[in-house]
Protein backbone atom coordinates (compact mmCIF):
# COMPACT_ATOMS: atom_id res chain seq x y z
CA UNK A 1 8.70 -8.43 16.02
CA UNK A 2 6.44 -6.86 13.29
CA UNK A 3 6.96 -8.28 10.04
CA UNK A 4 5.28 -6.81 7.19
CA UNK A 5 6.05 -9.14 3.73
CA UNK A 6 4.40 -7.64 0.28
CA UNK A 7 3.93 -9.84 -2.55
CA UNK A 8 1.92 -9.15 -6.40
CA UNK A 9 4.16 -7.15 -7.96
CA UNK A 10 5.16 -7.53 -11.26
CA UNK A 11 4.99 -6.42 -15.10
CA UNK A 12 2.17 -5.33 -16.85
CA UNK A 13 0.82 -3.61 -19.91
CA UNK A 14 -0.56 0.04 -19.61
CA UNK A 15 -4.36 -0.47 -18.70
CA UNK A 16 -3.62 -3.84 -16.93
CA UNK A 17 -4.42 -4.87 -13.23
CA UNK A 18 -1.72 -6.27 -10.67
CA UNK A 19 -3.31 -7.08 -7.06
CA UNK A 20 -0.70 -6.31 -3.93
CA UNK A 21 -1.14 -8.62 -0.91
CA UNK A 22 0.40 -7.37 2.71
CA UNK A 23 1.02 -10.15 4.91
CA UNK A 24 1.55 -8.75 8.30
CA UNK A 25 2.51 -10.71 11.63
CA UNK A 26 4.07 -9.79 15.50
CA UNK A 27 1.16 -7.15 16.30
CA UNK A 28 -2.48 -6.96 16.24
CA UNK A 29 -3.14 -5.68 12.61
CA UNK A 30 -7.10 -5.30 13.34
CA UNK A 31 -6.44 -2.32 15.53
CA UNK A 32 -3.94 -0.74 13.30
CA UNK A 33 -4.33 1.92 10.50
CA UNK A 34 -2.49 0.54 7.44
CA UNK A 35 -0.94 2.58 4.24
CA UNK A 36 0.83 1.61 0.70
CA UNK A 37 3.55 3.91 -0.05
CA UNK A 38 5.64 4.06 -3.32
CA UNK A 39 9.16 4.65 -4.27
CA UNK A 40 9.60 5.41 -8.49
CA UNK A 41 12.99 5.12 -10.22
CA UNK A 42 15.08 8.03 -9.14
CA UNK A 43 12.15 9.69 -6.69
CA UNK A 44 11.19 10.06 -3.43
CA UNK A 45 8.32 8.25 -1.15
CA UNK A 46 5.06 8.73 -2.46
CA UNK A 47 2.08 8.23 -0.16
CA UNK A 48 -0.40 6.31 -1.93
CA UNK A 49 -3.36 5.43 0.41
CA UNK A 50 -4.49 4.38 3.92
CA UNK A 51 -6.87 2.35 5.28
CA UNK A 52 -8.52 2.32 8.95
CA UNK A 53 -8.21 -0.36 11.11
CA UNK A 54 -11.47 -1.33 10.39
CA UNK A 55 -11.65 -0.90 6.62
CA UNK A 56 -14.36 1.58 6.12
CA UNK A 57 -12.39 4.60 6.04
CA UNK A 58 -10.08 5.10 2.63
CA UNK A 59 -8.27 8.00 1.36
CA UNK A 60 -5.70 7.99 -1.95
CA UNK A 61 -3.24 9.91 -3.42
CA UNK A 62 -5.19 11.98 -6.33
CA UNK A 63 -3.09 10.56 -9.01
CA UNK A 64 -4.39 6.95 -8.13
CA UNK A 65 -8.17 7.88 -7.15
CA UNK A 66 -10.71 5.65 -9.24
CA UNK A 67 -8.11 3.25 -10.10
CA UNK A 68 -6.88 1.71 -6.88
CA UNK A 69 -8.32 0.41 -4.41
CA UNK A 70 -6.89 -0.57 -0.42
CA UNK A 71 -8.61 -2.95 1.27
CA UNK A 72 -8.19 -5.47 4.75
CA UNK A 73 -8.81 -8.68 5.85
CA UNK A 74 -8.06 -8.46 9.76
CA UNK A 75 -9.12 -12.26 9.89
CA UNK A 76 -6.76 -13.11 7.62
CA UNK A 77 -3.68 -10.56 8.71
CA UNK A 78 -3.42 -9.00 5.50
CA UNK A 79 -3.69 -5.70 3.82
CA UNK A 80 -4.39 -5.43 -0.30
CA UNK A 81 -4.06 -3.13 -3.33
CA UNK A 82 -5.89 -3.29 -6.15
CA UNK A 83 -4.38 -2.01 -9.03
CA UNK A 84 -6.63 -0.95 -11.98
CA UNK A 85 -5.91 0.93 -15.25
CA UNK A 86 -2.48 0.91 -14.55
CA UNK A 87 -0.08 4.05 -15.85
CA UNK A 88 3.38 4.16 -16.72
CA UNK A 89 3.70 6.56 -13.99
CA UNK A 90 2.61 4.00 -12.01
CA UNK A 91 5.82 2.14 -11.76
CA UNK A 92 7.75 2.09 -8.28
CA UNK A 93 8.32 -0.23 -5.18
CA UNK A 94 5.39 -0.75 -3.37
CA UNK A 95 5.59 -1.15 0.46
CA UNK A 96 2.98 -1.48 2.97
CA UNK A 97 3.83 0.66 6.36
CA UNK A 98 2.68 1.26 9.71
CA UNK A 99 3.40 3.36 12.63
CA UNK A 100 3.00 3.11 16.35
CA UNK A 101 0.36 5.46 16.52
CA UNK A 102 -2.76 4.27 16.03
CA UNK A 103 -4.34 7.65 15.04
CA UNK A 104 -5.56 7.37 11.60
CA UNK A 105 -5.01 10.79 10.82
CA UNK A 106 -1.33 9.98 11.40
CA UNK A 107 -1.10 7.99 8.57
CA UNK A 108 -2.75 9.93 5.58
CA UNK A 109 -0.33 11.69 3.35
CA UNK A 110 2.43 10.62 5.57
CA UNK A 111 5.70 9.13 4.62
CA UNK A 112 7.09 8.81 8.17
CA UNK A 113 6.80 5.21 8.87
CA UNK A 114 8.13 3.38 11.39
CA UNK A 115 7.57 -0.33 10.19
CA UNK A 116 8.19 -1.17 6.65
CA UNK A 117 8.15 -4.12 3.96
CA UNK A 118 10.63 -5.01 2.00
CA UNK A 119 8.57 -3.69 -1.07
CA UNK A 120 7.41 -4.90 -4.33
CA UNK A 121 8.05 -4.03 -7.81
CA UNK A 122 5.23 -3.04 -10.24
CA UNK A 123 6.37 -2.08 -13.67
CA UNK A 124 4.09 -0.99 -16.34
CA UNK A 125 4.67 -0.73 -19.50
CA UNK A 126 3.51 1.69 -22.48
């Protein structure tokens, strides 16, 4: 059973940093592309970024380019965000998501997942 647990949320000031962990278990997360996607208060899914299965190859949501960063630790099982200069705008549930497919280009821009967190809150405050 793939289980996929976020934790790192929380509240910070505009400008602050908040670091998302992704704790993933019941597949083999090394050969899977891996993505953050982000619900805000009364919006839709937002595609935020995706990384390869190997780490080297990123891509981000314009609105968070130069300020976040996605990351991997395949040893370790777990996917990251790091959360820089943090907006107002940035504030939404935070889940990590996969699919079956383990075409990368599946996964960028994509809010179609089939295996999801339970999410994490980041608030920021102005």
């Amino acid at each position: 059973e793939v289980q996929l647990v976020e934790s790192g949320g929380g509240l910070v000031q505009t400008g602050g940093s908040l670091r998302l962990s992704c704790a993933a278990s019941g597949f083999t997360f090394s050969t899977y592309p891996m993505s953050w996607v982000r619900q805000a208060p009364g919006k839709g899914l937002e595609w935020v970024s995706t990384v390869s299965n190997g780490g080297v190859v990123t891509n981000y949501v314009d609105s968070v380019k130069g300020r976040f960063t996605i990351s991997r630790d395949n040893a370790k099982n777990t996917l990251y965000l790091q959360m820089n200069s943090l907006k107002p705008e940035d504030t939404a549930v935070y889940y990590c998501a996969k699919k079956e497919s383990l075409l990368y280009s599946d996964y960028v821009r994509r809010t179609d997942y089939r295996d999801w967190g339970q999410g994490t809150q980041v608030t920021v405050s102005s």
